[in-house]
C-alpha atoms as a PDB file:
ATOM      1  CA  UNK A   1     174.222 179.477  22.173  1.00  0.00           C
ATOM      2  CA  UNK A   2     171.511 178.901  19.523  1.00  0.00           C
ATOM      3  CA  UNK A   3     168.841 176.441  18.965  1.00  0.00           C
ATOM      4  CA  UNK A   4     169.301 175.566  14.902  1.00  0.00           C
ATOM      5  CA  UNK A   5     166.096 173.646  13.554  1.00  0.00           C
ATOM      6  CA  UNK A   6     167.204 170.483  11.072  1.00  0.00           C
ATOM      7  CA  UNK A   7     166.925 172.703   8.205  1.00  0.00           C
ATOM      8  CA  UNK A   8     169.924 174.472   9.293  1.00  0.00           C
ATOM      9  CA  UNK A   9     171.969 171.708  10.150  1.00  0.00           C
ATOM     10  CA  UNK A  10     171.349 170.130   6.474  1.00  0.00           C
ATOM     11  CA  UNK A  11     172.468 173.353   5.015  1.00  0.00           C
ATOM     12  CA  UNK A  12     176.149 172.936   6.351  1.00  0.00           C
ATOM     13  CA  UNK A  13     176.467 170.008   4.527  1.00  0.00           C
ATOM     14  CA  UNK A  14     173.849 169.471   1.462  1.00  0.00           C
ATOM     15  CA  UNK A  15     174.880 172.230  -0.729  1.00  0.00           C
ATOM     16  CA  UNK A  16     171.812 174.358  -1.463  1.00  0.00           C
ATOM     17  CA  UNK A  17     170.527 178.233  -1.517  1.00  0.00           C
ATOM     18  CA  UNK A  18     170.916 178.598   1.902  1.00  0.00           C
ATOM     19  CA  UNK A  19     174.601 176.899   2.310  1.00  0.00           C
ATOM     20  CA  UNK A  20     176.965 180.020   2.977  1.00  0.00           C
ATOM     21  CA  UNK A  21     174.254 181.432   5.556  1.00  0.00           C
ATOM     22  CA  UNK A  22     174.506 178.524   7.474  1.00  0.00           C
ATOM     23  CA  UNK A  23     178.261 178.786   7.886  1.00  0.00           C
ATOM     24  CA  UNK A  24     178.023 182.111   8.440  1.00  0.00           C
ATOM     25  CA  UNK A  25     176.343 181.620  11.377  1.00  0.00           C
ATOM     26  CA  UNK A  26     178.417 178.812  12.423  1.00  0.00           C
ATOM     27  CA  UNK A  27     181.240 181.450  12.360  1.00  0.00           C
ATOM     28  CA  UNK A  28     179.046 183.615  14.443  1.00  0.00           C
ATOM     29  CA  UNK A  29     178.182 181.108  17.007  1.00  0.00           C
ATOM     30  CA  UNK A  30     179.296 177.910  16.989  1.00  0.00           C
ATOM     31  CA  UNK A  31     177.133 176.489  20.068  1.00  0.00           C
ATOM     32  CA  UNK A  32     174.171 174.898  18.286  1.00  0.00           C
ATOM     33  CA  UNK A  33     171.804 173.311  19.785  1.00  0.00           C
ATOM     34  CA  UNK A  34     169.166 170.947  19.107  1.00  0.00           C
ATOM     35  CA  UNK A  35     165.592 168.443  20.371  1.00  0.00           C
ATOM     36  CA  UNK A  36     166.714 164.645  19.723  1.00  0.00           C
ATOM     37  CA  UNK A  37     164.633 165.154  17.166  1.00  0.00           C
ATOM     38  CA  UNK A  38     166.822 166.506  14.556  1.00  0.00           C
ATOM     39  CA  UNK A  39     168.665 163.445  14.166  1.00  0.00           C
ATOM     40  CA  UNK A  40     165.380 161.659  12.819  1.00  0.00           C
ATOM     41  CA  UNK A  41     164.669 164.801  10.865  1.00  0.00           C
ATOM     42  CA  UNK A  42     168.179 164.663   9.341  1.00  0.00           C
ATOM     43  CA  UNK A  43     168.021 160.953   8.308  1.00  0.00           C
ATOM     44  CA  UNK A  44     165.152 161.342   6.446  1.00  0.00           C
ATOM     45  CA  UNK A  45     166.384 163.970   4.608  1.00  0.00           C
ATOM     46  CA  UNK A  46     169.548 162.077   3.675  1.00  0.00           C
ATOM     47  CA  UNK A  47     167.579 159.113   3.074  1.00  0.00           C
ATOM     48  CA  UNK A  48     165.616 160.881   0.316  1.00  0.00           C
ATOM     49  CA  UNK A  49     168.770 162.374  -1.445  1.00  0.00           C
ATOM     50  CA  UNK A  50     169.941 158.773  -1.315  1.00  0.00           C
ATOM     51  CA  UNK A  51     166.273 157.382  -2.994  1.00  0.00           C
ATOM     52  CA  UNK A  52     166.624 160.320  -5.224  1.00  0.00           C
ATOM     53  CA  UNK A  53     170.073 159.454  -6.701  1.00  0.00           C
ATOM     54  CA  UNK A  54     171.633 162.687  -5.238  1.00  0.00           C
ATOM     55  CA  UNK A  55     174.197 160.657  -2.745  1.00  0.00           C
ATOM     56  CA  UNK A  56     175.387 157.657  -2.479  1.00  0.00           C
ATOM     57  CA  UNK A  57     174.587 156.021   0.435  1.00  0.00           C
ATOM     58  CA  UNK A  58     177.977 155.720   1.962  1.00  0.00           C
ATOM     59  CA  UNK A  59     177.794 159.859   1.560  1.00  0.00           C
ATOM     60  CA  UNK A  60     174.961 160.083   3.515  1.00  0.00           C
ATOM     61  CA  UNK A  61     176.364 157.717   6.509  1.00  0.00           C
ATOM     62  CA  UNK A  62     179.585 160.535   6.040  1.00  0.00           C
ATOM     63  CA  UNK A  63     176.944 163.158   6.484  1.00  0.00           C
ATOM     64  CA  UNK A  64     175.083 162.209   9.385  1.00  0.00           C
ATOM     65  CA  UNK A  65     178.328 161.215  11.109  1.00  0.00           C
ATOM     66  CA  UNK A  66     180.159 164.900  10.629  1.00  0.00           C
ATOM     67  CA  UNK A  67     176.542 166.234  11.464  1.00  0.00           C
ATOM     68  CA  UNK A  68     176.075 164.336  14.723  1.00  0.00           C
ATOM     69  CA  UNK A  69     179.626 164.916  15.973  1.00  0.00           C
ATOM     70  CA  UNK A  70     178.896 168.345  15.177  1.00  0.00           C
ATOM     71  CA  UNK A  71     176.111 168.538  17.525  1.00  0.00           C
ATOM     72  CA  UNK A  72     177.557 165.974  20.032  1.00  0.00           C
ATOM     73  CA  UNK A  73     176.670 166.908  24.173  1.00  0.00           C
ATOM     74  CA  UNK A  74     174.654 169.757  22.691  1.00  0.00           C
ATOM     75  CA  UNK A  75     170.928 167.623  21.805  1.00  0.00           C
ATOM     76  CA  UNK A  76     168.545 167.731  24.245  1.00  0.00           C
ATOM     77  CA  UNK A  77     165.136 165.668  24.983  1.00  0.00           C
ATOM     78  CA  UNK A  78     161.950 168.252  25.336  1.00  0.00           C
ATOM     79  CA  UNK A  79     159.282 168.374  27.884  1.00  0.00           C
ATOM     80  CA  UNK A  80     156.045 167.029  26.249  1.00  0.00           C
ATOM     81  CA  UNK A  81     153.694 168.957  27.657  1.00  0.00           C
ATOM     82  CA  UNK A  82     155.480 172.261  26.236  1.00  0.00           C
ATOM     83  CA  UNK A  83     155.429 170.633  23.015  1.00  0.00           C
ATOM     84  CA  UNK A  84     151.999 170.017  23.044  1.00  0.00           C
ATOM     85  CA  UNK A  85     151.148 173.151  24.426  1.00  0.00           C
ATOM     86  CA  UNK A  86     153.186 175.348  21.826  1.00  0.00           C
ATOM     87  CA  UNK A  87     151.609 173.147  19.108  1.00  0.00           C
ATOM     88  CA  UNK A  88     147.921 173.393  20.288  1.00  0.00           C
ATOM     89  CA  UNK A  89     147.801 177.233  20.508  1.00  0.00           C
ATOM     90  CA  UNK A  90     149.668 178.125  16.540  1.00  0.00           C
ATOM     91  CA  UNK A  91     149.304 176.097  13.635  1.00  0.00           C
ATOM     92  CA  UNK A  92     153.108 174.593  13.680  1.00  0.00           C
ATOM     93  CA  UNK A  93     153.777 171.233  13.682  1.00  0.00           C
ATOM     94  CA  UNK A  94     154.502 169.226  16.971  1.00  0.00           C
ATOM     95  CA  UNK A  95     158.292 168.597  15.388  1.00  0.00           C
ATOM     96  CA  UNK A  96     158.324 172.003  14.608  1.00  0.00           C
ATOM     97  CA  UNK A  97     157.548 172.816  18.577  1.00  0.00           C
ATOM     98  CA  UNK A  98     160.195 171.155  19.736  1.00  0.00           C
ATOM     99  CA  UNK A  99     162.791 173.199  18.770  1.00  0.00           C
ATOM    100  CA  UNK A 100     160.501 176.099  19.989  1.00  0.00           C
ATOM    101  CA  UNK A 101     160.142 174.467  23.247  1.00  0.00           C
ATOM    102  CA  UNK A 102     164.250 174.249  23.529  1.00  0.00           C
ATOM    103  CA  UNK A 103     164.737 177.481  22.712  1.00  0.00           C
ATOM    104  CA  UNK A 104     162.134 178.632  25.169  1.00  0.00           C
ATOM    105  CA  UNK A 105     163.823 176.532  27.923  1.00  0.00           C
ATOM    106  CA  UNK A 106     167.131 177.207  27.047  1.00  0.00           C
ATOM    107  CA  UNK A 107     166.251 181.507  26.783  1.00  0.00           C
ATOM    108  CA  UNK A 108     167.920 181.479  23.195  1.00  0.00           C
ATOM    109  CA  UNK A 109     167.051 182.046  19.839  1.00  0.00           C
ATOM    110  CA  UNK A 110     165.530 179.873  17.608  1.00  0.00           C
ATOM    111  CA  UNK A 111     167.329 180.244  14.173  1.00  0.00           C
ATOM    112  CA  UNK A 112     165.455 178.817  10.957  1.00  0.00           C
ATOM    113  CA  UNK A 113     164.002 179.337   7.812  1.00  0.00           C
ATOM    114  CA  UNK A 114     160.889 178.055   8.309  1.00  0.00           C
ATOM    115  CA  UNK A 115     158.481 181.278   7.598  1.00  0.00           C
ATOM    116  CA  UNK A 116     155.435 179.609   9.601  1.00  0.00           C
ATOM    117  CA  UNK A 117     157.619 179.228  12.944  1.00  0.00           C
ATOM    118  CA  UNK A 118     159.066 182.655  12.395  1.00  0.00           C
ATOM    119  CA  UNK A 119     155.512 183.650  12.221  1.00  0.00           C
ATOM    120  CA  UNK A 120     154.244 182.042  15.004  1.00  0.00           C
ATOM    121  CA  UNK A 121     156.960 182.532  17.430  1.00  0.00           C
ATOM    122  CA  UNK A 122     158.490 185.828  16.710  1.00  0.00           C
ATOM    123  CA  UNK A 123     159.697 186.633  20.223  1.00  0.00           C
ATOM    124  CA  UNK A 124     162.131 183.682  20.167  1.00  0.00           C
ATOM    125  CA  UNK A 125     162.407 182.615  16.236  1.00  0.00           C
ATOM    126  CA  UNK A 126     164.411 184.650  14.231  1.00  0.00           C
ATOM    127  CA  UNK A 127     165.359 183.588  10.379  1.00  0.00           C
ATOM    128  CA  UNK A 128     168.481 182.665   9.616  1.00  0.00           C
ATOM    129  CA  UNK A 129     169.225 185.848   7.551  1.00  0.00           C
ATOM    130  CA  UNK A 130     168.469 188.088  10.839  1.00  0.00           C
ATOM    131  CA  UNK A 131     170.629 186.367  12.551  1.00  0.00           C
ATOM    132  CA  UNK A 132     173.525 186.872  10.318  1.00  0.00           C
ATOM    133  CA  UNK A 133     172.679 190.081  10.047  1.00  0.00           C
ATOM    134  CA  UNK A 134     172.560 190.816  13.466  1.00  0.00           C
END
């Protein structure tokens, strides 16, 4: 089991630099995990495709469905004092700290590509070329 920030998640399924690392560690471990969060994190992100002219919207309804059955039974609400906690003592964002939190509370890793969480919480992130790697 692994706790997989939003960026991660969008990888799988918006073609990009980082597409073939993310299924790579799909294939690797296929127990992702995730704060409620990343469903708010991933709409936006579809929604701006969709502003942008990149997807129609009916693609990005497809999207969000495959990506939420995906990561069905496996999302999990955060303790807000953790959050807050996390967040107060680095310079990461209180979104950011919630997938920190999870992975704290769950013992995993924290797999992203986020350089400033990797920074800040090297004992439990690890980027998602590390854990390919690994």
């Amino acid at each position: 089991m692994i706790v997989v920030d939003t960026n991660i998640i969008g990888y799988l399924y918006l073609s990009g630099e980082w597409t073939a690392q993310a299924e790579e560690a799909l294939k690797r471990d296929a127990n992702w995990t995730a704060p409620l969060l990343w469903r708010s994190e991933m709409r936006s992100v579809l929604l701006s495709y969709v502003r942008k002219g990149i997807l129609r919207l009916e693609d990005a309804q497809q999207i969000m469905d495959e990506a939420t059955a995906l990561m069905r039974a496996r999302e999990y609400e955060v303790i807000s004092s953790e959050v807050l906690r996390l967040a107060s003592g680095s310079k990461c964002s209180a979104y950011d700290c919630e997938f920190v939190a999870l992975a704290e509370d769950l013992s995993v890793p924290l797999v992203t590509v986020d350089r400033q969480v990797i920074g800040e919480f090297p004992e439990i992130a690890v980027s998602l070329q590390e854990f390919i790697e690994a």
